[in-house]
N, C-alpha and C. Protein backbone atom coordinates (compact mmCIF):
# COMPACT_ATOMS: atom_id res chain seq x y z
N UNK A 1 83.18 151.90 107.42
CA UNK A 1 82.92 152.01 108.85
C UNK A 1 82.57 150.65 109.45
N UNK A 2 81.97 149.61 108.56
CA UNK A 2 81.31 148.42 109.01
C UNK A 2 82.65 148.12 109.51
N UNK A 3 84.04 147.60 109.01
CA UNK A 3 85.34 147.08 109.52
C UNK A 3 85.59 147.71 111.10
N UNK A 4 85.90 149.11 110.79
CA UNK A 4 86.07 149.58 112.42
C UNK A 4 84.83 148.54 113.40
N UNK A 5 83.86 149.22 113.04
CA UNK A 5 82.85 148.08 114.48
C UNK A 5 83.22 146.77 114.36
N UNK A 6 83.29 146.07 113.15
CA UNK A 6 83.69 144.77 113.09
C UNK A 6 84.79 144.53 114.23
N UNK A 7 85.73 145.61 113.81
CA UNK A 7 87.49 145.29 114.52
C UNK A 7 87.23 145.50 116.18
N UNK A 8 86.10 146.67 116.71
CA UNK A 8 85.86 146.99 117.95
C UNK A 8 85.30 145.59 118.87
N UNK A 9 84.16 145.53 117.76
CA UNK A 9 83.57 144.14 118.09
C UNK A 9 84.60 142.69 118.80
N UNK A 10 84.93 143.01 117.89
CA UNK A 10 86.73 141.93 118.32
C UNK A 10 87.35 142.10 119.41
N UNK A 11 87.65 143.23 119.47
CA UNK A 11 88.39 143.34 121.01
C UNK A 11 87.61 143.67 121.75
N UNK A 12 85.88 143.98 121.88
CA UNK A 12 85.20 143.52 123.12
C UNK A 12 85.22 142.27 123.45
N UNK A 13 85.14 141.20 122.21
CA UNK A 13 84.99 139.78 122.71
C UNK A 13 86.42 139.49 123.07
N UNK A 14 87.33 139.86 122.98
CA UNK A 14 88.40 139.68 123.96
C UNK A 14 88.60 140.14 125.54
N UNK A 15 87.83 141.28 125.60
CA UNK A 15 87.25 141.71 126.85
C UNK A 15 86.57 140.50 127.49
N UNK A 16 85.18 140.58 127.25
CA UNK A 16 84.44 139.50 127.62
C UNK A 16 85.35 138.33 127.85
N UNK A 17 85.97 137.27 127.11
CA UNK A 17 86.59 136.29 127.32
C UNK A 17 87.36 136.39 128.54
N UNK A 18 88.52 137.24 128.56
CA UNK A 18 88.97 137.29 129.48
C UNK A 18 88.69 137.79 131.31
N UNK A 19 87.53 138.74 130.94
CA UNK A 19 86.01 138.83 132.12
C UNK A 19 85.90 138.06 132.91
N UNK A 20 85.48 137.29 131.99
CA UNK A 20 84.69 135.66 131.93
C UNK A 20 85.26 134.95 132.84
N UNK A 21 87.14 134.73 132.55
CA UNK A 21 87.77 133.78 133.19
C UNK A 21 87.84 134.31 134.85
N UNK A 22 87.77 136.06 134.89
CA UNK A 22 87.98 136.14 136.05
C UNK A 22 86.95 136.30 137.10
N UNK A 23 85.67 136.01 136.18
CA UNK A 23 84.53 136.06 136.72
C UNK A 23 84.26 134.95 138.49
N UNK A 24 85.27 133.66 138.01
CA UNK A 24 85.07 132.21 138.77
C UNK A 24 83.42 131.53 138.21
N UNK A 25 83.12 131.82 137.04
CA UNK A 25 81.30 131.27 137.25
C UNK A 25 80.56 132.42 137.66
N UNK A 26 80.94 133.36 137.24
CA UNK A 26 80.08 134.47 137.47
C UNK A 26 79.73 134.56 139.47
N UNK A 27 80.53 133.89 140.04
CA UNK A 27 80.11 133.96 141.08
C UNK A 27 80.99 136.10 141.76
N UNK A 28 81.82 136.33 140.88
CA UNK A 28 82.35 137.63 141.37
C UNK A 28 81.56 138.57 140.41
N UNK A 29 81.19 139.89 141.26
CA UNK A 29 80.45 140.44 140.51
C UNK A 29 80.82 141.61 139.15
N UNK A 30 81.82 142.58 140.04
CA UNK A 30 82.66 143.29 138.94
C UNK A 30 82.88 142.42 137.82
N UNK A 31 83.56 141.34 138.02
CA UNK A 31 83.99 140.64 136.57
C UNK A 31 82.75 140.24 135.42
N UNK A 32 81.77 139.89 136.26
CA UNK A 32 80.58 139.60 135.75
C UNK A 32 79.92 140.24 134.66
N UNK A 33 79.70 141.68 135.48
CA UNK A 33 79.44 142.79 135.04
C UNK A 33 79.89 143.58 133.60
N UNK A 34 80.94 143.10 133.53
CA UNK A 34 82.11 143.78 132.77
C UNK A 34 82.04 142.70 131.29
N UNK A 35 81.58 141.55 132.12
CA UNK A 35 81.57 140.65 130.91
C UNK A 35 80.36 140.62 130.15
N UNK A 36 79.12 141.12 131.20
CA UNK A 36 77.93 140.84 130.19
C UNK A 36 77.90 141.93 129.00
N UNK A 37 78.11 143.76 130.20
CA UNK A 37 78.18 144.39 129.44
C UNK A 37 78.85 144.20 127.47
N UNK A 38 80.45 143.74 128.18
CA UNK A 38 81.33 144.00 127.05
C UNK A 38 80.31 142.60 125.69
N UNK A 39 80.12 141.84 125.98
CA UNK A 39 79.12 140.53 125.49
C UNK A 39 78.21 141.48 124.63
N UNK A 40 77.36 141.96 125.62
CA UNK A 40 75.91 143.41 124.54
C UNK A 40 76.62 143.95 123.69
N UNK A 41 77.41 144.44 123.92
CA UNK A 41 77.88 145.71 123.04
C UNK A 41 79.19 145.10 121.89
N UNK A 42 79.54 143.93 122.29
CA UNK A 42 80.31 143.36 121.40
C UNK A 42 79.26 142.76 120.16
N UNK A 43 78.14 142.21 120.61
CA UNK A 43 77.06 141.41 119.84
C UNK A 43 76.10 142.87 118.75
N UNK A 44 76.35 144.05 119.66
CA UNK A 44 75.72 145.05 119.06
C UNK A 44 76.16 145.74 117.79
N UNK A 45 77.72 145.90 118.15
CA UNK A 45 78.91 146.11 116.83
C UNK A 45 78.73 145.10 115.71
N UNK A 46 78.53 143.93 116.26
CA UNK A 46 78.39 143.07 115.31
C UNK A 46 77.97 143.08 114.26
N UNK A 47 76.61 143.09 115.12
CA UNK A 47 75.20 142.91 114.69
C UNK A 47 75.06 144.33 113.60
N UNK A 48 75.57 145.69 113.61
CA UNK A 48 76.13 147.37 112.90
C UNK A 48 76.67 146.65 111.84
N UNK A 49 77.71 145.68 111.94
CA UNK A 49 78.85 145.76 110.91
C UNK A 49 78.21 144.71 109.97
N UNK A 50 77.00 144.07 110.38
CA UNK A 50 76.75 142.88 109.09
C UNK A 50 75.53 143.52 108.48
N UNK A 51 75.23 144.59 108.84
CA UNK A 51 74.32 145.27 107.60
C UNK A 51 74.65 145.35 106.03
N UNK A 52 76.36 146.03 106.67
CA UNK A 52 76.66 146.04 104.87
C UNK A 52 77.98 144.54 104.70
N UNK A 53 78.21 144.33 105.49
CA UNK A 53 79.14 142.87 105.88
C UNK A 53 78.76 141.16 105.37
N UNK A 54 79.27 140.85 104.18
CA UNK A 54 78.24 139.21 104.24
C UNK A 54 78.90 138.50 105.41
N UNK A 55 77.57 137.71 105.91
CA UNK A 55 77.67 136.76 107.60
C UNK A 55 78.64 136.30 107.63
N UNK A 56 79.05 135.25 106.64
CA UNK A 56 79.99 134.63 106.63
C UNK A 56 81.66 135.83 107.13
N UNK A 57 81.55 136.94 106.57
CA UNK A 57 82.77 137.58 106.50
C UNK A 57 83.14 137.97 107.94
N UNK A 58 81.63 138.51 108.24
CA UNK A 58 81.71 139.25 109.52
C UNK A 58 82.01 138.29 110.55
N UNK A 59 81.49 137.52 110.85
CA UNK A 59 81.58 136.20 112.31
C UNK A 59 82.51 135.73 112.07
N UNK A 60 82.99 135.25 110.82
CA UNK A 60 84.48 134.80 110.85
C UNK A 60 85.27 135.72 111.71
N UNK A 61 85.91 137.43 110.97
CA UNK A 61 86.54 138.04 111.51
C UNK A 61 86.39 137.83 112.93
N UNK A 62 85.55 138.17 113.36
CA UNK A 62 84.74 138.43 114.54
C UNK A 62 85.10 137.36 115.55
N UNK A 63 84.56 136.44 115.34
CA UNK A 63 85.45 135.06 116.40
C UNK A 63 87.13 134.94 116.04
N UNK A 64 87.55 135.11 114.83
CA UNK A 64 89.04 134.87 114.61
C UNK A 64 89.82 135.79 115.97
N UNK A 65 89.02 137.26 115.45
CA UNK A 65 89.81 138.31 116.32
C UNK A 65 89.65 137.70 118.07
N UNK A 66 88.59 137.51 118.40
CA UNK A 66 88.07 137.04 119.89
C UNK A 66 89.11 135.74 120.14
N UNK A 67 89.36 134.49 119.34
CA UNK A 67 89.85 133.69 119.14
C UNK A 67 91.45 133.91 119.26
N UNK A 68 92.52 134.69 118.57
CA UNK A 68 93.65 135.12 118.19
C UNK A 68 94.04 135.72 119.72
N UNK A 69 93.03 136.86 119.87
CA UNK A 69 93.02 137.76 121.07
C UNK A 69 93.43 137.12 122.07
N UNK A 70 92.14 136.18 122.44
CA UNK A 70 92.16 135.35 123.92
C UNK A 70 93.42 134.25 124.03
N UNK A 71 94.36 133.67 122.62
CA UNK A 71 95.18 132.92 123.08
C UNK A 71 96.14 133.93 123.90
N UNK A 72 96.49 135.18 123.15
CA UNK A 72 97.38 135.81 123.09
C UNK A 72 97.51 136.66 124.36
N UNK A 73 96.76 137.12 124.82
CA UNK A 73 96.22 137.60 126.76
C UNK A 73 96.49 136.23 127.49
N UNK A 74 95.52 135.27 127.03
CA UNK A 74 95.70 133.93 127.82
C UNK A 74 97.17 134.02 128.32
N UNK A 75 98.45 133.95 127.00
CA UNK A 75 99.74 133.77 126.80
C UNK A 75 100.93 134.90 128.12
N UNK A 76 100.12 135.78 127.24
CA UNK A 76 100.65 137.10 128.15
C UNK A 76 100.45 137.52 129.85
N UNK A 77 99.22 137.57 130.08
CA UNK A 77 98.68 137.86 131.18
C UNK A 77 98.38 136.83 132.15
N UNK A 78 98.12 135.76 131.71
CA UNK A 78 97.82 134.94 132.66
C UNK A 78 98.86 133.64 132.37
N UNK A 79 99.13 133.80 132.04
CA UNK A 79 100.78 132.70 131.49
C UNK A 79 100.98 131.10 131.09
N UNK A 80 99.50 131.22 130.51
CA UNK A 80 99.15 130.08 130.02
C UNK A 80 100.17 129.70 128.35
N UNK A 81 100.26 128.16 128.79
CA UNK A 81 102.07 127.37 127.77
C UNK A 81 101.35 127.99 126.83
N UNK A 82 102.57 128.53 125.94
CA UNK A 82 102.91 128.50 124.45
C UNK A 82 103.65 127.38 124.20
N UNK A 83 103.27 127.09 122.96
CA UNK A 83 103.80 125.93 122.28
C UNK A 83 104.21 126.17 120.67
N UNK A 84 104.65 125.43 119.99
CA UNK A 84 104.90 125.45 118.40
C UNK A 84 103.91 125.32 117.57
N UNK A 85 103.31 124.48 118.04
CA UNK A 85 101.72 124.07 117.47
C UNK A 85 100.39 124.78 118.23
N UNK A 86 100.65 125.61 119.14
CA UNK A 86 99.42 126.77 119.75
C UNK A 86 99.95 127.88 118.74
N UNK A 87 100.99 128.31 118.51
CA UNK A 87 101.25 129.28 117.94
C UNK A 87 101.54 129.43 116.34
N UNK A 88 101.57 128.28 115.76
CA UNK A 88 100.42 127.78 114.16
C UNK A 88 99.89 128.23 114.24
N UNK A 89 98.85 127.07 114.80
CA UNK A 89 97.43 127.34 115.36
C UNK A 89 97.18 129.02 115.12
N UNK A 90 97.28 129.52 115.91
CA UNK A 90 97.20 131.43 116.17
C UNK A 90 97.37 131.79 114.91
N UNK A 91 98.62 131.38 114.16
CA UNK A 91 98.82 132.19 112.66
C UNK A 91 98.00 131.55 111.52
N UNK A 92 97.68 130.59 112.04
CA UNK A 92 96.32 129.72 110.41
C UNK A 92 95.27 130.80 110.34
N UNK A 93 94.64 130.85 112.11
CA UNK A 93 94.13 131.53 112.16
C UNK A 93 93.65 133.08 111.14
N UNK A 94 94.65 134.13 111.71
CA UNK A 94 95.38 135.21 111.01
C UNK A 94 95.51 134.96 109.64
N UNK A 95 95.66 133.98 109.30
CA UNK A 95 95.99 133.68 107.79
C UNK A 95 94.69 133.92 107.07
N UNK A 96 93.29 133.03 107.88
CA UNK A 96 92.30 132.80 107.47
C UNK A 96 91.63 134.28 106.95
N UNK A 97 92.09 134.79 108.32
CA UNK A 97 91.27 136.10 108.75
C UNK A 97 91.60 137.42 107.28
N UNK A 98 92.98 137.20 107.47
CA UNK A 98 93.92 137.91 106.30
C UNK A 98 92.68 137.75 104.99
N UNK A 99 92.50 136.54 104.22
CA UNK A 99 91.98 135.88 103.42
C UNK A 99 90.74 136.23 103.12
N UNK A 100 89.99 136.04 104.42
CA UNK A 100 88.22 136.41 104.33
C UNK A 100 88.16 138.21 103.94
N UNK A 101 89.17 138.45 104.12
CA UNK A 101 88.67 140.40 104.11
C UNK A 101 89.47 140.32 102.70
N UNK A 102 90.17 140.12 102.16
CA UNK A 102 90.71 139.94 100.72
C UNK A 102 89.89 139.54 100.10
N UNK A 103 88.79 138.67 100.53
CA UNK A 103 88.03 138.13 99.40
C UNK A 103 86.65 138.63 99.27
N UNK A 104 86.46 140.14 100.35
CA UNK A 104 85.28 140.75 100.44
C UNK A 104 85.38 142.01 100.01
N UNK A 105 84.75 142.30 98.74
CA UNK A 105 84.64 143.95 98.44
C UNK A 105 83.70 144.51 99.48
């Protein structure tokens, strides 16, 4: 069960991130809102999944997924360049991520 919250955890902080951007500085409030919330409750999953999770395993996943996520929305939704070397980048990533949960009973 720790993985599911782990994985939820992940795509709140992709929430949040992308919130964030449409926040302007928190000066808009809906976006704001949406971001602190998704922020608590992303930090809360977390915080569930490293009971039985070693730190190292969990925060890795955890930023990789937030990390992977936000290029990939960035890419999609808001149409920020892809490149050859952003999209490495993205799969080292994934690679890493692949790796850390392989190497955790």
């Amino acid at each position: 069960m720790a993985w599911v919250y782990l994985g939820i955890a992940g795509l709140l902080e992709i929430v949040w991130a992308f919130s964030m951007k449409h926040s302007d500085g928190f000066t808009r409030l809906t976006p704001s809102i949406v971001t602190i919330v998704a922020m608590i409750a992303s930090f809360a999953l977390l915080s569930i999944s490293m009971k039985t999770l070693p730190l190292g395993t969990a925060y890795t996943v955890w930023t990789g997924i937030g990390a992977v996520g936000a290029f990939l929305v960035g890419v999609a939704v808001l149409g920020e360049s892809v490149s050859p070397m952003r999209v490495l980048a993205a799969l080292m990533i994934v690679g890493g991520l692949v790796l850390m949960k392989l190497s955790t009973r």
